[in-house]
Protein backbone atom coordinates (compact mmCIF):
# COMPACT_ATOMS: atom_id res chain seq x y z
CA UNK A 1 -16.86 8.09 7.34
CA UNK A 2 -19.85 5.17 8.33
CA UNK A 3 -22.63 5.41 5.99
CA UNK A 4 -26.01 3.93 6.26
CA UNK A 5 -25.41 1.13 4.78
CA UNK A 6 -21.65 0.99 5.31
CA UNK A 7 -20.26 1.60 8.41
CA UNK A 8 -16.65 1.92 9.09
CA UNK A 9 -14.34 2.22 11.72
CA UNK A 10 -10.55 2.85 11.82
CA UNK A 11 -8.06 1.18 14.73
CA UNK A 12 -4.42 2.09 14.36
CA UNK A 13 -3.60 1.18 10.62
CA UNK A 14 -7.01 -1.51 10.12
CA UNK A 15 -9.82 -0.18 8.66
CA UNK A 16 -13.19 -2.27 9.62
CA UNK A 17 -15.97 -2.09 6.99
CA UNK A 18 -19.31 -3.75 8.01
CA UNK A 19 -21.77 -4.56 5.28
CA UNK A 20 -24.72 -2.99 7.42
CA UNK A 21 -28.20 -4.43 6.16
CA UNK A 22 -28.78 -7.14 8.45
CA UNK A 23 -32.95 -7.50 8.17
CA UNK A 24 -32.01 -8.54 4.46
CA UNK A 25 -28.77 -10.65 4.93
CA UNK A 26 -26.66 -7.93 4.22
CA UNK A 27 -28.05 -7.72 0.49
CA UNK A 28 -26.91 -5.10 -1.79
CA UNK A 29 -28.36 -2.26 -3.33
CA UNK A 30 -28.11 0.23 -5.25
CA UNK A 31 -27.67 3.03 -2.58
CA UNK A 32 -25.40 0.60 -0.50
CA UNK A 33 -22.90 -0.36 -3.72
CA UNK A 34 -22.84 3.50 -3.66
CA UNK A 35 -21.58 3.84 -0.64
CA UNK A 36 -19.47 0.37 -0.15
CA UNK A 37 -17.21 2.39 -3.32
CA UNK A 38 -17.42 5.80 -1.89
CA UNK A 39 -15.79 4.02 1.38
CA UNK A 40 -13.15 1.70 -0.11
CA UNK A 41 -11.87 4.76 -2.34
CA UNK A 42 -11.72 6.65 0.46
CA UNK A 43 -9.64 4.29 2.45
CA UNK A 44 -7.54 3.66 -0.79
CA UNK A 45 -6.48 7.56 -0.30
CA UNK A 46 -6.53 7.57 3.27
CA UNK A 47 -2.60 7.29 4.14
CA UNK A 48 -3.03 5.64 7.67
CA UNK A 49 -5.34 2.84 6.45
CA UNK A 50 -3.14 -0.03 5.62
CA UNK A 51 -4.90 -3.26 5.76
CA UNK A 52 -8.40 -3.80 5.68
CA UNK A 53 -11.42 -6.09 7.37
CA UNK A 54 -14.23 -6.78 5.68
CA UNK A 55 -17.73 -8.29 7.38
CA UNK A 56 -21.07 -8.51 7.82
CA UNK A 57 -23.35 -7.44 10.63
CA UNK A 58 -26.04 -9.26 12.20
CA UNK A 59 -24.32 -12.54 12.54
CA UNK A 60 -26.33 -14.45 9.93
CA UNK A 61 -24.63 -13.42 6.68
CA UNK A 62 -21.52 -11.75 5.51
CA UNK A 63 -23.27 -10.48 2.52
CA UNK A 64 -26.33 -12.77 0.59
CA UNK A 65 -25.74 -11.11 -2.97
CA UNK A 66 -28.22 -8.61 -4.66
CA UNK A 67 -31.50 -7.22 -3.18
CA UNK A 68 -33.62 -8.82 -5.89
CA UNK A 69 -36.61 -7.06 -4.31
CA UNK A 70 -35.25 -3.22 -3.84
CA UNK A 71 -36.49 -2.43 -7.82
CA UNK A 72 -40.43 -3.48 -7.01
CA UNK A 73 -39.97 -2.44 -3.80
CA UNK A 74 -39.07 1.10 -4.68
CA UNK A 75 -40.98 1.87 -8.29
CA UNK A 76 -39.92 4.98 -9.76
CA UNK A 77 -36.73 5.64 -7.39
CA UNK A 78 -33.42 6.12 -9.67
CA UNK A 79 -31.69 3.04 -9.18
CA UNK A 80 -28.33 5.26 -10.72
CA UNK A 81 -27.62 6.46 -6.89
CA UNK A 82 -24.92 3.73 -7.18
CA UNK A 83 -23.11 5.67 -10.19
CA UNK A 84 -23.42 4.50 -13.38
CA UNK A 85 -21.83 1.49 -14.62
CA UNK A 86 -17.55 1.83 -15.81
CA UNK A 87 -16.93 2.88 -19.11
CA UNK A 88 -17.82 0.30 -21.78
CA UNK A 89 -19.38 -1.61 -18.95
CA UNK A 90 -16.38 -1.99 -17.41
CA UNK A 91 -15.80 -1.64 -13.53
CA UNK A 92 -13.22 1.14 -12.61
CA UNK A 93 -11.54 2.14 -9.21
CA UNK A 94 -14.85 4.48 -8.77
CA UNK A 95 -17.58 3.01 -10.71
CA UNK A 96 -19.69 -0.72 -9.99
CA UNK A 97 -19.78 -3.15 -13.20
CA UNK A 98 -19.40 -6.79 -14.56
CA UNK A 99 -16.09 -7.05 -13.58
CA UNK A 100 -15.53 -6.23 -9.96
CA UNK A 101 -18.31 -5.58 -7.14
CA UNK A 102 -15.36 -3.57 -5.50
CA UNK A 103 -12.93 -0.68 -6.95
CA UNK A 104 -10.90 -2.86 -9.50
CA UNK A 105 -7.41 -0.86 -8.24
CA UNK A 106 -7.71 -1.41 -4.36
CA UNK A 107 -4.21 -2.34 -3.97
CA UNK A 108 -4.54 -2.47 -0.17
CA UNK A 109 -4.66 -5.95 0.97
CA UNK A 110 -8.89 -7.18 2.15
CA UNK A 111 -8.82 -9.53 4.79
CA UNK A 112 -13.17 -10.84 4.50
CA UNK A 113 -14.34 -12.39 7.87
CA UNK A 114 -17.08 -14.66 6.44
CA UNK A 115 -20.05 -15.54 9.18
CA UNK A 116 -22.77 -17.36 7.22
CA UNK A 117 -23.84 -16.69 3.84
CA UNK A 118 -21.44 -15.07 1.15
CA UNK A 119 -23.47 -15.74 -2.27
CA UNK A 120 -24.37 -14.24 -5.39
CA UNK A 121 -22.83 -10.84 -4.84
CA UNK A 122 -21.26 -11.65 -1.60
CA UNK A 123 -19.28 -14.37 -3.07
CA UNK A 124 -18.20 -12.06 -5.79
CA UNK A 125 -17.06 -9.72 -2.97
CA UNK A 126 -15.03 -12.44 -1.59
CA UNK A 127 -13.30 -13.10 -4.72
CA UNK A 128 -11.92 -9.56 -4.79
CA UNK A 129 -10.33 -10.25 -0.73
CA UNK A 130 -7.02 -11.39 -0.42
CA UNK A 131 -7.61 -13.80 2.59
CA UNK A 132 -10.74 -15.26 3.71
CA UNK A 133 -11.37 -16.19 7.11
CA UNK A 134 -14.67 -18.04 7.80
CA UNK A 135 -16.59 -19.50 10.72
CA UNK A 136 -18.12 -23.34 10.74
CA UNK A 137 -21.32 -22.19 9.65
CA UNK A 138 -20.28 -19.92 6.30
CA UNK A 139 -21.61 -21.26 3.10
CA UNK A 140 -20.21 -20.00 -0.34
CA UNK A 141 -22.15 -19.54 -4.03
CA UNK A 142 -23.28 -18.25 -7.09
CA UNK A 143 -26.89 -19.50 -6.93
CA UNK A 144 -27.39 -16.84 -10.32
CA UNK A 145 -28.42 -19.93 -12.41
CA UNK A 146 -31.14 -20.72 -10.12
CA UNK A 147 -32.60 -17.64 -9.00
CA UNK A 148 -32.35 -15.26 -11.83
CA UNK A 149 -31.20 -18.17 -15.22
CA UNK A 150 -28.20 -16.50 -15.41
CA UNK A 151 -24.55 -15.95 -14.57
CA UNK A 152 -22.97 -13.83 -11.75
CA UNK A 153 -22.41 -10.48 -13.17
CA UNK A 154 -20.36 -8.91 -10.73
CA UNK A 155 -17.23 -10.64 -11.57
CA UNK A 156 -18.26 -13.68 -10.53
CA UNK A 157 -18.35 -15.38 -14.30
CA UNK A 158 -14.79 -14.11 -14.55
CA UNK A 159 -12.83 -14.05 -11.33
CA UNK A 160 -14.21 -17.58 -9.90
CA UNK A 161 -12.15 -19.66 -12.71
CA UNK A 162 -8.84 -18.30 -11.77
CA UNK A 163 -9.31 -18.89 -7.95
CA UNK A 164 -10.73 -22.38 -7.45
CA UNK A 165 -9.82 -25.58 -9.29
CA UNK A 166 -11.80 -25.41 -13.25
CA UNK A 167 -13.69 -28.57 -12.55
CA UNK A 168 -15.32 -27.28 -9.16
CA UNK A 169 -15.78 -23.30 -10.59
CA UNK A 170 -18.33 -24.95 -13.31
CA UNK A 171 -19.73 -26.96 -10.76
CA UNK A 172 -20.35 -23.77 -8.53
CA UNK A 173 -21.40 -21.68 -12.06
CA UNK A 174 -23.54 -24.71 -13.57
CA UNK A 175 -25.30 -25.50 -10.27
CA UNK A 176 -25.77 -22.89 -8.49
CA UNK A 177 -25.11 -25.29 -5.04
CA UNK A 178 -23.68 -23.66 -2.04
CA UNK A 179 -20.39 -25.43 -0.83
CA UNK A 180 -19.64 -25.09 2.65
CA UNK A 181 -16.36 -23.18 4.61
CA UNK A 182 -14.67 -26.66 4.79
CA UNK A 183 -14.86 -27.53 1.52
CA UNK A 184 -13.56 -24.24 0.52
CA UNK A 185 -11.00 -24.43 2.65
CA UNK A 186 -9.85 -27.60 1.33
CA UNK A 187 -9.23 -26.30 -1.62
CA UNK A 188 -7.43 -23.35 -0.85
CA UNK A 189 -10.44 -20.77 -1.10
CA UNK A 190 -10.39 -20.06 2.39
CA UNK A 191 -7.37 -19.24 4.51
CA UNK A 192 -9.17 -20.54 8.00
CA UNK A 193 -12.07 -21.78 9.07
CA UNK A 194 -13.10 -21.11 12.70
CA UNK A 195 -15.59 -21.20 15.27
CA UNK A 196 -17.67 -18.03 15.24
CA UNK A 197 -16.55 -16.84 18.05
CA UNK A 198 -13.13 -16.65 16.86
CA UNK A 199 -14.08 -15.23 13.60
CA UNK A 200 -12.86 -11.63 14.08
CA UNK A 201 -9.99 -12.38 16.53
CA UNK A 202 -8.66 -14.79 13.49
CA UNK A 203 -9.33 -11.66 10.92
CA UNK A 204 -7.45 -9.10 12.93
CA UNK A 205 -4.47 -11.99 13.58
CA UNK A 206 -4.54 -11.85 9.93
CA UNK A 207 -4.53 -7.95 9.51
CA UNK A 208 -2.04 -7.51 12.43
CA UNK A 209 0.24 -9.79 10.65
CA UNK A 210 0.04 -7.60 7.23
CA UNK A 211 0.47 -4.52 9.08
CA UNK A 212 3.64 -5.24 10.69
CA UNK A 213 5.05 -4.82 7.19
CA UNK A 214 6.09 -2.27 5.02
CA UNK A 215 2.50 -0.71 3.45
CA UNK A 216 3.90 0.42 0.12
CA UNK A 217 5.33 -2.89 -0.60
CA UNK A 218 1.99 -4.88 0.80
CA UNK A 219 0.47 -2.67 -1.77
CA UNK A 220 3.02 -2.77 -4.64
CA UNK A 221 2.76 -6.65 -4.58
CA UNK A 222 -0.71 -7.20 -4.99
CA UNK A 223 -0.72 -4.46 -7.30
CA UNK A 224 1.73 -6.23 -9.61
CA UNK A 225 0.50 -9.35 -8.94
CA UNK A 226 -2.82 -9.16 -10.04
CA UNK A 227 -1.86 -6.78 -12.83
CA UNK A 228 0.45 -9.91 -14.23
CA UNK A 229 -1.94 -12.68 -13.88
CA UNK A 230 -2.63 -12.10 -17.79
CA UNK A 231 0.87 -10.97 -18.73
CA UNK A 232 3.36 -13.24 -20.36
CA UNK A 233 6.26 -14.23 -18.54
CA UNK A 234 9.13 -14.83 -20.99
CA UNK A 235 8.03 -12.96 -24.43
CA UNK A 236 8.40 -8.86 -24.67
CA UNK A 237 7.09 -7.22 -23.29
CA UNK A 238 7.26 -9.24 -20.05
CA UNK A 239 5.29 -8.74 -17.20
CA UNK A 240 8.40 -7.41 -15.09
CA UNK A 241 9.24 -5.37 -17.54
CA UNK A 242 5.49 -3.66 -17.77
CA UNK A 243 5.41 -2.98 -14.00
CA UNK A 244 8.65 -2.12 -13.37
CA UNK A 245 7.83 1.75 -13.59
CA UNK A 246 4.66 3.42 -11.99
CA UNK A 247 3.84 0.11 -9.78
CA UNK A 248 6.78 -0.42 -8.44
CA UNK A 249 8.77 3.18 -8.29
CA UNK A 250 6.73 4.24 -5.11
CA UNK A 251 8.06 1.47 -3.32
CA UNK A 252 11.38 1.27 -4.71
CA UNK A 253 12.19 4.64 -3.35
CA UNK A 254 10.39 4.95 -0.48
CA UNK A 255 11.52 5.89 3.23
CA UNK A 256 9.89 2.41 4.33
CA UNK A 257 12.12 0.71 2.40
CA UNK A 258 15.47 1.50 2.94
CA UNK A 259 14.11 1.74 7.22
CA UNK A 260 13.14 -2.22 6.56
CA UNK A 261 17.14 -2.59 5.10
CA UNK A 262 18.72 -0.76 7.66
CA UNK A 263 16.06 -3.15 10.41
CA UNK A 264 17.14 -6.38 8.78
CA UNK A 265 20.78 -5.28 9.41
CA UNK A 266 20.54 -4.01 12.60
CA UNK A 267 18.52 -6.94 13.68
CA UNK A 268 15.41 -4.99 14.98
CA UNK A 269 11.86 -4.61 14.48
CA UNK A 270 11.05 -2.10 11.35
CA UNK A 271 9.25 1.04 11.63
CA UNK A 272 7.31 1.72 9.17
CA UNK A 273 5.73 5.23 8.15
CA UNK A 274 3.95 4.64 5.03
CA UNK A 275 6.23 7.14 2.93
C-alpha cells in the first residue's frame, strides 16, 4: 500500500517503489524511512512480488541522502516515527540503523533506476540494490565528510569498500566528491547507463529478465550470497556448509524447481508459481 512518502505500485510480479519527496530531492526522513521499511517488508511477505524497482520522483534526484533540515524544521516532533534503531544499533529486516538504510534480509532482488542525484543516504540505498541502472545525468556520493565532518552512517562506511575498487571507496569516503554514472559504470558500480528517457524501460528490461526465473531461487542466491561474503571458503565450518539448511531448503524442494527440470528437458519455457 502507497504511503505519503512512499508510493508503490504492483504490475504482474514487479513491484515499483518511488521515493516520493520531490520539493526536497527525494531526502529522507524520519517519517519516510518509516514507511520506505514498512513497504519493503511488506513486499518481502507479499508472495506475488518477485523483483523489485526502485526510483525517485520528480526527475531531479533518485534520492539526495538525509533531510538535514526536518529536526529544526519540526522542534519538538518525535523523530522515533521511523522505529527505533536495531538492537545494539544494529539494522534488522524491520528496524533503520548503521548498517543498512533498507531491511538487511530483503532477499528479493532491487533493481534502482538512478535519475540524478543518489548521495549521502541515497547512495547508501544504492549499495543495498542488486543492479543499478542510471541515466547520463546521475551523479553518485557520500558528501558526509563535507556536510556534516563525518562518515556515512547508513551503511555507507561499511558496504562501499566491498563494492567499488579500495583505492576509489576512500577517495569517495575521504572526499566527499560526487563521481558521475560513467565513471561508475566503468568500474562496475553501475550495470547501464542511459539516456533518461530510457531510464525505466532499461529498469523493467532488467526486472523482466529476473522474473522470467524461478523466484525462490532468485531469492535463495542472493540470500546465500551475501550471507557468505564473510564466510570462509575452505576451513569448517564452510560457507556451503552454513547455508545449506534454512537458505537453501525452500528452494531445494520447491514446486518451481523440479517445473524448471522438467522445462529444461522438455525444451520449453518454465512456469513458475513461486511455491
Amino acid at each position: 500500500m502507497s504511503g505519503k512518502y512512499v508510493l508503490l505500485e504492483n504490475k504482474g510480479h514487479i513491484a515499483y517503489v518511488t521515493l516520493n519527496r520531490p520539493e526536497r530531492l527525494n531526502a529522507v526522513n524520519p517519517p519516510m524511512q518509516h514507511e520506505l521499511f514498512e513497504t519493503l517488508n511488506g513486499i518481502m511477505a507479499d508472495d506475488n512480488a518477485w523483483v523489485v524497482i526502485m526510483s525517485g520522483a520528480g526527475g531531479r534526484a533518485f534520492c539526495a541522502g538525509m533531510d538535514l533540515k526536518w529536526r529544526t524544521e519540526n522542534p519538538g516532533v518525535d523523530a522515533g516515527t521511523s522505529g527505533p534503531l536495531g538492537s545494539g544499533y544494529m539494522s534488522d529486516p524491520v528496524r533503520p540503523g548503521p548498517v543498512g538504510s533498507l531491511p538487511t534480509q530483503f532477499w528479493k532482488p532491487i533493481v534502482a533506476a538512478v535519475e540524478g542525484y543518489a548521495v549521502g543516504g541515497g547512495m547508501e540505498i544504492t549499495l543495498q540494490c542488486d543492479v543499478v541502472v542510471a541515466s547520463e545525468s546521475a551523479q553518485f556520493g557520500v558528501p558526509e565528510i563535507r556536510n556534516v565532518g563525518g562518515f556515512p552512517g547508513g551503511g555507507g562506511i561499511y558496504r562501499l569498500p566491498r563494492q567499488v575498487p579500495y583505492k576509489v571507496a576512500m577517495w569517495m569516503l575521504l572526499s566527499g566528491q560526487f563521481m558521475t554514472a560513467q565513471y561508475m559504470a566503468s568500474i562496475g558500480y553501475v550495470n547501464e547507463v542511459v539516456p533518461s528517457d530510457k531510464l525505466m524501460e532499461t529498469a523493467e528490461k532488467y526486472a523482466n529478465t529476473l522474473v522470467q526465473n524461478a523466484p525462490l531461487g532468485v531469492q535463495a542466491s542472493k540470500e546465500v550470497a551475501l550471507r557468505s561474503l564473510d564466510m570462509p571458503l575452505d576451513y569448517g565450518p564452510s560457507a556451503w556448509q552454513l547455508q545449506w539448511g534454512a537458505p537453501t531448503a525452500r528452494m531445494r524442494a520447491s514446486e518451481d524447481a523440479e517445473e524448471s527440470r522438467r522445462a529444461w528437458l522438455e525444451k520449453r519455457p518454465a512456469v513458475y508459481k513461486g511455491r
